[in-house]
PDB file of N, CA and C in Angstrom:
ATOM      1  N   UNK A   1       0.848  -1.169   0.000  1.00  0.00           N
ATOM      2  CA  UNK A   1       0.000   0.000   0.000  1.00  0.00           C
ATOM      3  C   UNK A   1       0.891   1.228   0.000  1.00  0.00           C
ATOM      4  N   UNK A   2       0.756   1.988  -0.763  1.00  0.00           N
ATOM      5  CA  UNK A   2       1.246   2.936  -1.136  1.00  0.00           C
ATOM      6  C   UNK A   2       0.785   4.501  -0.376  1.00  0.00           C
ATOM      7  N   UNK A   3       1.124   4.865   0.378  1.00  0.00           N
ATOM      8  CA  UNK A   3       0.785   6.807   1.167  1.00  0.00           C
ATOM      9  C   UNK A   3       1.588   8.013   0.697  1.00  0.00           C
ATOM     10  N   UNK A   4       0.902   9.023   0.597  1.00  0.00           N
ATOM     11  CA  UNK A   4       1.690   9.857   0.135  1.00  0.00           C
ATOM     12  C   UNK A   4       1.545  10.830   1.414  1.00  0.00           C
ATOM     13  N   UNK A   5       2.789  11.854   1.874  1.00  0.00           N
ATOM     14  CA  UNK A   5       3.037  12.041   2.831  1.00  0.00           C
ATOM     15  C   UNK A   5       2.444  14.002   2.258  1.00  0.00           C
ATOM     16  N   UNK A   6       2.709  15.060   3.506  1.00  0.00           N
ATOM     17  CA  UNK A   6       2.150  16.288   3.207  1.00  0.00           C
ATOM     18  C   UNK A   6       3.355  16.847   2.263  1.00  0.00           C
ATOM     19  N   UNK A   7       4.810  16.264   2.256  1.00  0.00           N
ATOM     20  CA  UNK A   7       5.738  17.146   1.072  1.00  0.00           C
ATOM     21  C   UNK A   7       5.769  16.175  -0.101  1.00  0.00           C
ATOM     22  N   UNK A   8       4.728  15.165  -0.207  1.00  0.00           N
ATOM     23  CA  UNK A   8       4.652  14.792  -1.392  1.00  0.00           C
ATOM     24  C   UNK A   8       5.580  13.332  -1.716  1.00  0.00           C
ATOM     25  N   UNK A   9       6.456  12.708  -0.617  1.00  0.00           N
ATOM     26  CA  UNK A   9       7.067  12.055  -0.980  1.00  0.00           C
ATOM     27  C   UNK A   9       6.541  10.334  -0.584  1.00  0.00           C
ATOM     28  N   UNK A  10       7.175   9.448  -1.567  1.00  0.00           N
ATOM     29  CA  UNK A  10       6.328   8.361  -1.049  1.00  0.00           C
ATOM     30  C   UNK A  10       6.743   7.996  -0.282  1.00  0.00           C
ATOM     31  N   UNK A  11       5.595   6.577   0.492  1.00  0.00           N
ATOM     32  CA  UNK A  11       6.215   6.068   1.980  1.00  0.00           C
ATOM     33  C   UNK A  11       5.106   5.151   1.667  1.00  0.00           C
ATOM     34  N   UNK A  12       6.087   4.214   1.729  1.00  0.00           N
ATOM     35  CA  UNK A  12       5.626   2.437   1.727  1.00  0.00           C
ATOM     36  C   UNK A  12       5.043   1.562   2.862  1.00  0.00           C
ATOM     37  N   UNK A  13       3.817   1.552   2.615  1.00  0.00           N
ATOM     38  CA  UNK A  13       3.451   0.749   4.476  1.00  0.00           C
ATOM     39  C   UNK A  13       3.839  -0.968   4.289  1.00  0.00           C
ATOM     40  N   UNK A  14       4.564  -1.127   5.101  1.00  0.00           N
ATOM     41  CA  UNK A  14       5.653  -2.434   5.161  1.00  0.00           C
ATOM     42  C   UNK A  14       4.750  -3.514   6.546  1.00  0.00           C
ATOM     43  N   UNK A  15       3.503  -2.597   7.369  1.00  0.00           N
ATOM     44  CA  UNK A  15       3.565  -3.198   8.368  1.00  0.00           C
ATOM     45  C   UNK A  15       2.175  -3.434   8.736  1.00  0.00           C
ATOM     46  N   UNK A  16       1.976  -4.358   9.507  1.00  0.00           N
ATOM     47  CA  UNK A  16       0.178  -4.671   9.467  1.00  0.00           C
ATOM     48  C   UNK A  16      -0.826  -4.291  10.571  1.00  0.00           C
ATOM     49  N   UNK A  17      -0.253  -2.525  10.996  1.00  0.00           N
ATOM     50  CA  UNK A  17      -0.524  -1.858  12.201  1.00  0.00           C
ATOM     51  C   UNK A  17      -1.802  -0.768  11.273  1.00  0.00           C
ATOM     52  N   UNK A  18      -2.714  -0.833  11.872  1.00  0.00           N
ATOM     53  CA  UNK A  18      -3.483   0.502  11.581  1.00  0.00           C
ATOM     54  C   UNK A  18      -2.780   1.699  11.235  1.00  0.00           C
ATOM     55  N   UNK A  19      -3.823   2.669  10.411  1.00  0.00           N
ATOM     56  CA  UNK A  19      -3.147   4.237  10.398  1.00  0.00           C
ATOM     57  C   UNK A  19      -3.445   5.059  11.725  1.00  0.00           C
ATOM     58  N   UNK A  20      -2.835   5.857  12.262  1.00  0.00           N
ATOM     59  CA  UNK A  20      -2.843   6.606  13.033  1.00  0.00           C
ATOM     60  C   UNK A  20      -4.248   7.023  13.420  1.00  0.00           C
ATOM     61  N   UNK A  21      -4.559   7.290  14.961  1.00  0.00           N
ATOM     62  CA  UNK A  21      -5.725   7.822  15.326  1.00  0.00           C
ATOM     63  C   UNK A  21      -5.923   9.221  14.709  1.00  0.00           C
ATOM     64  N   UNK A  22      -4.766  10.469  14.623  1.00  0.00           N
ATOM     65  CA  UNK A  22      -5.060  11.484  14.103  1.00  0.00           C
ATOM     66  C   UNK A  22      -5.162  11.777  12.532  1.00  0.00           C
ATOM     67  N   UNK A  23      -5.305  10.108  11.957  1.00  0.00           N
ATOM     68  CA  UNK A  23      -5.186   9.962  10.616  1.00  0.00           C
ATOM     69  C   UNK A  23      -6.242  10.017   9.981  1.00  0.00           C
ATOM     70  N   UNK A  24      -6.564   8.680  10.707  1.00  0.00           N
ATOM     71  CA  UNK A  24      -8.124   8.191  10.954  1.00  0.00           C
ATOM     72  C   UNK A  24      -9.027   9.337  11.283  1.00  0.00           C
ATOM     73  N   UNK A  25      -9.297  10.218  12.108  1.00  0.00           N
ATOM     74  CA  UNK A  25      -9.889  11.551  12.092  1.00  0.00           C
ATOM     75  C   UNK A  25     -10.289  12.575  11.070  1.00  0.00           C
ATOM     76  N   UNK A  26      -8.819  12.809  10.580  1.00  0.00           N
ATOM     77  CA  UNK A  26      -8.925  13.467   9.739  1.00  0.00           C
ATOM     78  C   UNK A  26      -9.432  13.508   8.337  1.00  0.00           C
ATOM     79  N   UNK A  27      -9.640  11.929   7.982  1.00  0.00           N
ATOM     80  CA  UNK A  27     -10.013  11.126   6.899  1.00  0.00           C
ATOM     81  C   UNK A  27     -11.646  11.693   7.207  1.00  0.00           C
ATOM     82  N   UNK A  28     -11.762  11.152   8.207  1.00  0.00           N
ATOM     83  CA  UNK A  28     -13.470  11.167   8.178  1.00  0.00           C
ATOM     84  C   UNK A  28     -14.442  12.223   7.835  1.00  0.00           C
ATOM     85  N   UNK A  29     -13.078  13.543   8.739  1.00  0.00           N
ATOM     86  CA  UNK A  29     -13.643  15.020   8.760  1.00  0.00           C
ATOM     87  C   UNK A  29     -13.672  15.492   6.866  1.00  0.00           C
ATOM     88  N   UNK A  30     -12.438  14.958   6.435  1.00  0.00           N
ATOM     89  CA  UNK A  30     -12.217  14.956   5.062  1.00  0.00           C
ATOM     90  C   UNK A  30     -13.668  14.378   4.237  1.00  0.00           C
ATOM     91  N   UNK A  31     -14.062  13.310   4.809  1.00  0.00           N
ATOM     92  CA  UNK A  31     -15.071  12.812   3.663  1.00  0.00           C
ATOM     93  C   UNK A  31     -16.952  13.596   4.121  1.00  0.00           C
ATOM     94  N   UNK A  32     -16.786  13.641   5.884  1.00  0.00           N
ATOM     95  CA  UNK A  32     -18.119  14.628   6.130  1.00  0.00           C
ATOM     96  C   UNK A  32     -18.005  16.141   5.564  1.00  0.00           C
ATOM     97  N   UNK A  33     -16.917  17.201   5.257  1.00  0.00           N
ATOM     98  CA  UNK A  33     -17.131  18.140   4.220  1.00  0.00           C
ATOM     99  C   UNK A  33     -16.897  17.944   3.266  1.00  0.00           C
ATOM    100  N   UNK A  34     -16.650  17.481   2.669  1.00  0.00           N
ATOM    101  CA  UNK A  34     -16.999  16.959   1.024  1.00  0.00           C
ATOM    102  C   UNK A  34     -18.798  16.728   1.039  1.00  0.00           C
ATOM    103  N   UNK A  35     -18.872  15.705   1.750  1.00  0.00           N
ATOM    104  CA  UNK A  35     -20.496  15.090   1.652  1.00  0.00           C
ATOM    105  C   UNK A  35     -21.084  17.039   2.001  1.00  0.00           C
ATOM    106  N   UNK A  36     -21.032  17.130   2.940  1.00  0.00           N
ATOM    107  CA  UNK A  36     -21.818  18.592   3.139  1.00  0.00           C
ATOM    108  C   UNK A  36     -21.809  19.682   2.378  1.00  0.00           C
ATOM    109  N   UNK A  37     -20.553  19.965   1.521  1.00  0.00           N
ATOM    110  CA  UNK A  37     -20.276  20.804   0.388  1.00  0.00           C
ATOM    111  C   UNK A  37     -21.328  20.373  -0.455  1.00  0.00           C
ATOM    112  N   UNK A  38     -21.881  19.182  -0.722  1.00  0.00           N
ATOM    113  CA  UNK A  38     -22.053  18.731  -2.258  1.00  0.00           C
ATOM    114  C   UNK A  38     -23.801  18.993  -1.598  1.00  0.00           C
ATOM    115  N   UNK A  39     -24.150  18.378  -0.338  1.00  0.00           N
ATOM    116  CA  UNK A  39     -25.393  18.815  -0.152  1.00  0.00           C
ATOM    117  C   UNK A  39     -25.549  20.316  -0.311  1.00  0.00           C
ATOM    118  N   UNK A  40     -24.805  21.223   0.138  1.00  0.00           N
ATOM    119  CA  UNK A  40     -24.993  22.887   0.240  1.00  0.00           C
ATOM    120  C   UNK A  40     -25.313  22.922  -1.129  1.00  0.00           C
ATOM    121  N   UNK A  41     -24.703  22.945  -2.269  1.00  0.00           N
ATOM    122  CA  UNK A  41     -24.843  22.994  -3.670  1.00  0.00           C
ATOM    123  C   UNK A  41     -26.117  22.269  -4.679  1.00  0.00           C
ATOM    124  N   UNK A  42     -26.296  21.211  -3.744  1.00  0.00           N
ATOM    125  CA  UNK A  42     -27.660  20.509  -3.841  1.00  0.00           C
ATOM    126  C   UNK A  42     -28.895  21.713  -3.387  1.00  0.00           C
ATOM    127  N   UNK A  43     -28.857  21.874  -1.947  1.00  0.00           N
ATOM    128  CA  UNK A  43     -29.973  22.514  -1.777  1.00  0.00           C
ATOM    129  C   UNK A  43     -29.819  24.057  -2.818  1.00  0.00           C
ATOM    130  N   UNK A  44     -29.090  24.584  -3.311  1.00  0.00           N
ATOM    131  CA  UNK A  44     -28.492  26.185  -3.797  1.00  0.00           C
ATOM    132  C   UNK A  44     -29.110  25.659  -5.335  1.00  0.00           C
ATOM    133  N   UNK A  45     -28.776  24.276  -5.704  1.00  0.00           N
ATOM    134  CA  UNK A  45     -29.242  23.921  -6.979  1.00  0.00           C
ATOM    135  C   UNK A  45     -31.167  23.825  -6.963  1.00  0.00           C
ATOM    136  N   UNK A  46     -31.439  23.379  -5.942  1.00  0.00           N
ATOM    137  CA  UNK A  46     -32.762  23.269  -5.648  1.00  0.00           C
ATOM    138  C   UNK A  46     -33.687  24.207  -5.814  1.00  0.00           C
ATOM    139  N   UNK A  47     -33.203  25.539  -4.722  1.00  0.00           N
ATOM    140  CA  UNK A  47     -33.818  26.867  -4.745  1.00  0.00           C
ATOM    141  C   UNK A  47     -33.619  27.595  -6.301  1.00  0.00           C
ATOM    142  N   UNK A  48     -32.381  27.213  -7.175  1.00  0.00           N
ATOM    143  CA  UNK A  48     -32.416  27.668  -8.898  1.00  0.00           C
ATOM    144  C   UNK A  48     -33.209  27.439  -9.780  1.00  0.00           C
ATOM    145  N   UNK A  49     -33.376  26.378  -9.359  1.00  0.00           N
ATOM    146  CA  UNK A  49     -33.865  25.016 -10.773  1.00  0.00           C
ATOM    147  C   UNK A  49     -35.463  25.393  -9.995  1.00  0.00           C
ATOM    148  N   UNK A  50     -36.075  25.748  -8.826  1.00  0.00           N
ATOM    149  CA  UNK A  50     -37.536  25.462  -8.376  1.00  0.00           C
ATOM    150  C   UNK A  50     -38.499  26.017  -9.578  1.00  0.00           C
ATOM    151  N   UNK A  51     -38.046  26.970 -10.167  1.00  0.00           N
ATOM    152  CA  UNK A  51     -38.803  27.550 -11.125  1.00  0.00           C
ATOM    153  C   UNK A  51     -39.071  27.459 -12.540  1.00  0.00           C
ATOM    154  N   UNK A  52     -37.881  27.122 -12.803  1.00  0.00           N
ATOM    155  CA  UNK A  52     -37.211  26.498 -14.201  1.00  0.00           C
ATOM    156  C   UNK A  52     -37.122  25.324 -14.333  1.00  0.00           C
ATOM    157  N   UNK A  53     -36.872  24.259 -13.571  1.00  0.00           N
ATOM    158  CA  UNK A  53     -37.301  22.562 -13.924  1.00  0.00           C
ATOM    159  C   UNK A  53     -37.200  22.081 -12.311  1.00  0.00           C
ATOM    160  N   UNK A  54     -38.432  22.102 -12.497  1.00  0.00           N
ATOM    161  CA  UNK A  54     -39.164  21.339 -11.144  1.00  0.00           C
ATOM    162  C   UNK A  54     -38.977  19.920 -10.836  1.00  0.00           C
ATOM    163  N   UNK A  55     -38.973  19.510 -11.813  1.00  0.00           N
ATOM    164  CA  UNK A  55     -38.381  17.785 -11.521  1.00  0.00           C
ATOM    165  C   UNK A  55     -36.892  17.956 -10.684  1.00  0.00           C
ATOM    166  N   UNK A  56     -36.529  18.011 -11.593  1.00  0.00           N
ATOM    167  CA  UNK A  56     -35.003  18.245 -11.530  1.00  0.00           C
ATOM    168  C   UNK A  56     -34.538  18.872 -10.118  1.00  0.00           C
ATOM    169  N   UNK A  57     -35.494  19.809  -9.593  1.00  0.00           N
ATOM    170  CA  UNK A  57     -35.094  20.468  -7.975  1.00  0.00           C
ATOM    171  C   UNK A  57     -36.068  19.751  -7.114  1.00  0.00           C
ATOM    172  N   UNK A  58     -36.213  18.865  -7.725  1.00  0.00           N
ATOM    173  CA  UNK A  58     -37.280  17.672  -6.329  1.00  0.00           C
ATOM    174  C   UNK A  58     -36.278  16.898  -6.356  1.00  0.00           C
ATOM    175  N   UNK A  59     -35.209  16.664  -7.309  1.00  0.00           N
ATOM    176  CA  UNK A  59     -34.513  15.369  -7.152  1.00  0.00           C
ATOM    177  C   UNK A  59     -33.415  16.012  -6.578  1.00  0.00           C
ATOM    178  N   UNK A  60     -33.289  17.200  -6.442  1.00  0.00           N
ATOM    179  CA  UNK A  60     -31.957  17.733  -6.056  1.00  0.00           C
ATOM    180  C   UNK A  60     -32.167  18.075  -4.507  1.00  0.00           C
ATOM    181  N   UNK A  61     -33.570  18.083  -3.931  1.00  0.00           N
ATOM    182  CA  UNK A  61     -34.036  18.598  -2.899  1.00  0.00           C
ATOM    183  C   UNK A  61     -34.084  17.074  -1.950  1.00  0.00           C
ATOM    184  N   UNK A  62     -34.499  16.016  -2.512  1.00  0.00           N
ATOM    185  CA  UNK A  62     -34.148  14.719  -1.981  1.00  0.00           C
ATOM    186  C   UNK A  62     -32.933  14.396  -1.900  1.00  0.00           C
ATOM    187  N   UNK A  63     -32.049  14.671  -2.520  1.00  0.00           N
ATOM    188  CA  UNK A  63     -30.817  14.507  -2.389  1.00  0.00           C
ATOM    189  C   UNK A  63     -30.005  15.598  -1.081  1.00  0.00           C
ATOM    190  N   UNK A  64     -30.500  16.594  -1.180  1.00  0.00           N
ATOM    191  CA  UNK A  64     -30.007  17.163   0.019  1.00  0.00           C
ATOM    192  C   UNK A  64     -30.531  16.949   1.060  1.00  0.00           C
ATOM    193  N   UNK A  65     -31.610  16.522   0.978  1.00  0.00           N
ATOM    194  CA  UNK A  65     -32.670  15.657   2.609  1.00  0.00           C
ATOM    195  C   UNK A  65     -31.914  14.423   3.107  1.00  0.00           C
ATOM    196  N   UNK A  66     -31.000  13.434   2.207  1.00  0.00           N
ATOM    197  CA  UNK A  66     -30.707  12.340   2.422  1.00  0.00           C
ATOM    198  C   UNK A  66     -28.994  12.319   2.592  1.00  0.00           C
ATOM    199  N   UNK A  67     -28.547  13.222   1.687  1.00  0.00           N
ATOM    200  CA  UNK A  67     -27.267  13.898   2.472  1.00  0.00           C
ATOM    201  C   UNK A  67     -26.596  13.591   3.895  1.00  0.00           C
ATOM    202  N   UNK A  68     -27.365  14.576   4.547  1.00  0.00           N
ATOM    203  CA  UNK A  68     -26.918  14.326   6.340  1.00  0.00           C
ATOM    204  C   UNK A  68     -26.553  13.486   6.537  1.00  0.00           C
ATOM    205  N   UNK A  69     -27.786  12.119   6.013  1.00  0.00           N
ATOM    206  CA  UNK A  69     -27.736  10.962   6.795  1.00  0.00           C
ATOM    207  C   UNK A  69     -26.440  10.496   6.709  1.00  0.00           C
ATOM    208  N   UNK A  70     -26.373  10.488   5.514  1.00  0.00           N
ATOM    209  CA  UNK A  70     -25.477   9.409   4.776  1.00  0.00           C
ATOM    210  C   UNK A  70     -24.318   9.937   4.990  1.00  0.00           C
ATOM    211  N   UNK A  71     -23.984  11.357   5.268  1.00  0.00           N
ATOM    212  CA  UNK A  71     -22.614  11.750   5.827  1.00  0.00           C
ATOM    213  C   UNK A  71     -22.495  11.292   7.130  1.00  0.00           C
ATOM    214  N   UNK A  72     -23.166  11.182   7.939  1.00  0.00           N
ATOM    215  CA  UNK A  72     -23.144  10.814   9.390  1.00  0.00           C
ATOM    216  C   UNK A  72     -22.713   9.374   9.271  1.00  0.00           C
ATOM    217  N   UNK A  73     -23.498   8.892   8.553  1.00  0.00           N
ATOM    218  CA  UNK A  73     -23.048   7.113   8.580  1.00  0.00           C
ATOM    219  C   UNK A  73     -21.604   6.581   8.220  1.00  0.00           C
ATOM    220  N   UNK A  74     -21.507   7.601   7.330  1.00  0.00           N
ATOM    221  CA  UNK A  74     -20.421   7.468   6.741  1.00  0.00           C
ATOM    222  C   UNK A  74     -19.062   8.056   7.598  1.00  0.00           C
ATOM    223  N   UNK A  75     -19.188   8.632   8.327  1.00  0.00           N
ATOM    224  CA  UNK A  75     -18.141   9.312   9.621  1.00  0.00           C
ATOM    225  C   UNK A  75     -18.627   8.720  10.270  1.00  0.00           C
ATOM    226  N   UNK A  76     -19.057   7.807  10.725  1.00  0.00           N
ATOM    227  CA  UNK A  76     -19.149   7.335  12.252  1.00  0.00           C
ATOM    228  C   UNK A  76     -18.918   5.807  11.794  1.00  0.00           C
ATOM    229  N   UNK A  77     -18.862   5.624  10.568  1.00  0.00           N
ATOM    230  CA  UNK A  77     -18.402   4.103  10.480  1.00  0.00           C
ATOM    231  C   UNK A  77     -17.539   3.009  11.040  1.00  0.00           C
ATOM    232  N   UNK A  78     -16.401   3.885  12.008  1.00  0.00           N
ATOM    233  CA  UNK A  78     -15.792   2.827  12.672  1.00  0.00           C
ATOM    234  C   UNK A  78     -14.165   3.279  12.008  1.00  0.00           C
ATOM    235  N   UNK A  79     -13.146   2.623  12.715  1.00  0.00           N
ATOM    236  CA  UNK A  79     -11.901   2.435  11.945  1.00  0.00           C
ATOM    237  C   UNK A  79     -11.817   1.584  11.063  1.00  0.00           C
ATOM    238  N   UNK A  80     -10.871   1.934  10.595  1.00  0.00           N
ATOM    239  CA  UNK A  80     -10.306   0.479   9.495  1.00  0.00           C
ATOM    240  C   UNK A  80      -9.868  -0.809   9.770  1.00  0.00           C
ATOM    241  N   UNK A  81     -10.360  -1.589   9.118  1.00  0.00           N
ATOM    242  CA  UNK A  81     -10.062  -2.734   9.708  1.00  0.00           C
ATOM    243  C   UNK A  81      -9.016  -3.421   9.503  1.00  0.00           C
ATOM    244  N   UNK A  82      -8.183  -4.048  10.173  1.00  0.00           N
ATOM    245  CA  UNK A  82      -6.835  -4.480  10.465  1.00  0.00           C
ATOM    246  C   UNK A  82      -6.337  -5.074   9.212  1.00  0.00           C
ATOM    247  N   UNK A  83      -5.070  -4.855   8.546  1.00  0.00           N
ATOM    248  CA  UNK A  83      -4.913  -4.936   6.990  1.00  0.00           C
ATOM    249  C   UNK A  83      -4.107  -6.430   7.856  1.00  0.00           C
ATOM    250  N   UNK A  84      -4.283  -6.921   6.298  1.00  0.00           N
ATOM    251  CA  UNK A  84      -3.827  -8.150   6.478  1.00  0.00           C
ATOM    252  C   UNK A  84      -2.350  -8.205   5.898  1.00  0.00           C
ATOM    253  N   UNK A  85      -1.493  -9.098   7.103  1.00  0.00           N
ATOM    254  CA  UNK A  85       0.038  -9.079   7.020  1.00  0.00           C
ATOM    255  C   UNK A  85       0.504  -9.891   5.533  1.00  0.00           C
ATOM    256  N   UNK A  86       1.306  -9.618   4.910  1.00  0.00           N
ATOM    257  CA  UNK A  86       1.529 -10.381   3.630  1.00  0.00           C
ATOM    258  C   UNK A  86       2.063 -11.887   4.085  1.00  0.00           C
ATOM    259  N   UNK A  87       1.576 -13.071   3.513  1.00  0.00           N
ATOM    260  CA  UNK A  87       2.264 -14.264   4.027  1.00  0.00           C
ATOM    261  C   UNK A  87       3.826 -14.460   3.785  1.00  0.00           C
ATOM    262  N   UNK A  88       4.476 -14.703   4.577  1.00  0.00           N
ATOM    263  CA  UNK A  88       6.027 -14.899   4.380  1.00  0.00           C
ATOM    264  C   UNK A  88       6.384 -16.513   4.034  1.00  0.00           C
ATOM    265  N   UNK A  89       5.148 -17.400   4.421  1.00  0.00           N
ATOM    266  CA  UNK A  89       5.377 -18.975   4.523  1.00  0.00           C
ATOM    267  C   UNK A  89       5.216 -19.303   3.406  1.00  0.00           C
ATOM    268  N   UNK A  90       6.077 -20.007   2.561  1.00  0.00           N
ATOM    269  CA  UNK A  90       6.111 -20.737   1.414  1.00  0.00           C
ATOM    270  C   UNK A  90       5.854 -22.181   1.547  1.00  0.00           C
ATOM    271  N   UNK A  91       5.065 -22.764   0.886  1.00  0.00           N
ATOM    272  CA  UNK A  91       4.581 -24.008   1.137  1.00  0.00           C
ATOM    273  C   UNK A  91       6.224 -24.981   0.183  1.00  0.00           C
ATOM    274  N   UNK A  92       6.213 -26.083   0.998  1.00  0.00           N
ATOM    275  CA  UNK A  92       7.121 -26.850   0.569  1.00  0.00           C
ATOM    276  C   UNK A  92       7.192 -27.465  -0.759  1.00  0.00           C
ATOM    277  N   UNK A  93       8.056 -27.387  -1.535  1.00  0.00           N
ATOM    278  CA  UNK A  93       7.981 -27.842  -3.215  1.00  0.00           C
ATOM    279  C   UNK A  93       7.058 -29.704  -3.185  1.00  0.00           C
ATOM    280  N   UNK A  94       6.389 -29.431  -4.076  1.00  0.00           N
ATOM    281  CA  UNK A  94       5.824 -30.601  -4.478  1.00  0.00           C
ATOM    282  C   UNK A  94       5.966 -31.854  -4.604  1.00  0.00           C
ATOM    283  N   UNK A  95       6.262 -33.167  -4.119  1.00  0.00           N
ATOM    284  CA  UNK A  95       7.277 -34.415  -4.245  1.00  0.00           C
ATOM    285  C   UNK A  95       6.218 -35.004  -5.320  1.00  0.00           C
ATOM    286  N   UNK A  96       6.443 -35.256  -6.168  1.00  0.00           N
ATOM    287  CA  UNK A  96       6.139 -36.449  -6.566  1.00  0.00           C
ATOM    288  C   UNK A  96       5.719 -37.494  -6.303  1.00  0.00           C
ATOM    289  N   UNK A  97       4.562 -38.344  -6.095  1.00  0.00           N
ATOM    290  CA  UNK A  97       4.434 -40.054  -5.574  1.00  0.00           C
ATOM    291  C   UNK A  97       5.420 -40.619  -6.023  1.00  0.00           C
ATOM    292  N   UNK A  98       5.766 -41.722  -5.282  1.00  0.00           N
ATOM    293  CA  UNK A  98       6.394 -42.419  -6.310  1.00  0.00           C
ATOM    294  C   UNK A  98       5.391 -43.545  -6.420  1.00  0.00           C
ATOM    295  N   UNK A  99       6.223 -44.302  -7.466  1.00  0.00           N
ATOM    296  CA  UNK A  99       5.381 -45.653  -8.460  1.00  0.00           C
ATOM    297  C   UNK A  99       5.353 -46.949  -7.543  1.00  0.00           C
ATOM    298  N   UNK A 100       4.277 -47.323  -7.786  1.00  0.00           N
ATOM    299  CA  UNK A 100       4.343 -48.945  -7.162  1.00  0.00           C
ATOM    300  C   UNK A 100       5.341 -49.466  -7.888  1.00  0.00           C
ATOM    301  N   UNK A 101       5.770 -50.302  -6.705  1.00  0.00           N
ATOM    302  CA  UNK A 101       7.190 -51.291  -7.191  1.00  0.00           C
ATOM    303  C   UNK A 101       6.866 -52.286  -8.002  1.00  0.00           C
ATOM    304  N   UNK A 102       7.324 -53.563  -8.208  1.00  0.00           N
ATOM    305  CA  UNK A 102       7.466 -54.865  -8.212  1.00  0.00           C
ATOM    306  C   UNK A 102       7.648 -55.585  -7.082  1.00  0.00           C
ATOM    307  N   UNK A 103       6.355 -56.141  -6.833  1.00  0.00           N
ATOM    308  CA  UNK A 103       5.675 -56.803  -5.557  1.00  0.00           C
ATOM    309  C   UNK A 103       6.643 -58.546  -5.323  1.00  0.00           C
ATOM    310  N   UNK A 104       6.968 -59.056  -7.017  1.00  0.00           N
ATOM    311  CA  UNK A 104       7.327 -60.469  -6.528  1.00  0.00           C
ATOM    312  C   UNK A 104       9.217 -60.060  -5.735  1.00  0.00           C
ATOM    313  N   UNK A 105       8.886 -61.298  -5.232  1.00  0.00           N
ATOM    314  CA  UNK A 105      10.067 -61.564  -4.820  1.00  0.00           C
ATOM    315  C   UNK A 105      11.082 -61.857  -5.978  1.00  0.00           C
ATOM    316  N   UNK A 106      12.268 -61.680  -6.414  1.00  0.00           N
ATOM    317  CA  UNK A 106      13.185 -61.973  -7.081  1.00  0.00           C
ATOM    318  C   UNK A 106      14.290 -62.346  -6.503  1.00  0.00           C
ATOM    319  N   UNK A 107      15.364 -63.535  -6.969  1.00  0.00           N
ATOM    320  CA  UNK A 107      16.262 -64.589  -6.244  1.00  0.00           C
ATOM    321  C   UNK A 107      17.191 -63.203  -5.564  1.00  0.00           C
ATOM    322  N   UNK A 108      17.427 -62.001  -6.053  1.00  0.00           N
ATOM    323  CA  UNK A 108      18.563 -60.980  -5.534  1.00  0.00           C
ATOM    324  C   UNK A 108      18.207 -60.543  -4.141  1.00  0.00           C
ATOM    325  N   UNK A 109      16.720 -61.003  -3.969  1.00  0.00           N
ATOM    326  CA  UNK A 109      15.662 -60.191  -2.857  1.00  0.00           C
ATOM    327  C   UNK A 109      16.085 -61.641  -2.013  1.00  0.00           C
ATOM    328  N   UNK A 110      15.697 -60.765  -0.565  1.00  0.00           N
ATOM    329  CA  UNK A 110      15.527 -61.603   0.422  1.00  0.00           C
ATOM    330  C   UNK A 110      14.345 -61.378   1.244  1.00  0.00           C
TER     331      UNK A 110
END
């Protein structure tokens, strides 16, 4: 997994520890204004369009009614869940069966 850091440089996650609590925060706050920006513009589209295409600002007016929710759900979802460590165990190379023998006895056999 690949992060990019605030001067831009990369940084390789090597390890199978969560991201940071103040990471995790900030992610969330990141995705509840986004969601709330896009509702504000929803309802601003709503009050435009009410006069000029009425469909169109009922669907934009449901969309900003359902907004909230779905930003809330969406920030309160919980952390991330524990990434899984890459396996290091290589399974052992494949043997071959071997063949049934020759069952009789022969004079070399004892």
């Amino acid at each position: 997994m690949l992060r990019r850091k605030r001067k831009g440089t990369e940084v390789f996650r090597i390890t199978g520890a969560r991201m940071g609590l103040d990471e995790d925060v900030r992610g969330r706050q990141r995705r509840y204004v986004i969601s709330m920006a896009v509702r504000t513009l929803s309802v601003i589209a709503t009050v435009l369009l009410w006069n000029v295409e009425r469909h169109l600002a009922v669907v934009t007016l449901v969309a900003g009614a359902l907004l909230p929710y779905v930003a809330v759900v969406i920030a309160n979802a919980g952390r991330e869940s524990t990434p899984k460590l890459p396996s290091n165990f290589l399974p052992p190379p494949a043997r071959p069966a071997l063949e049934a023998g020759n069952l009789r006895k022969t004079s070399d056999q004892s």
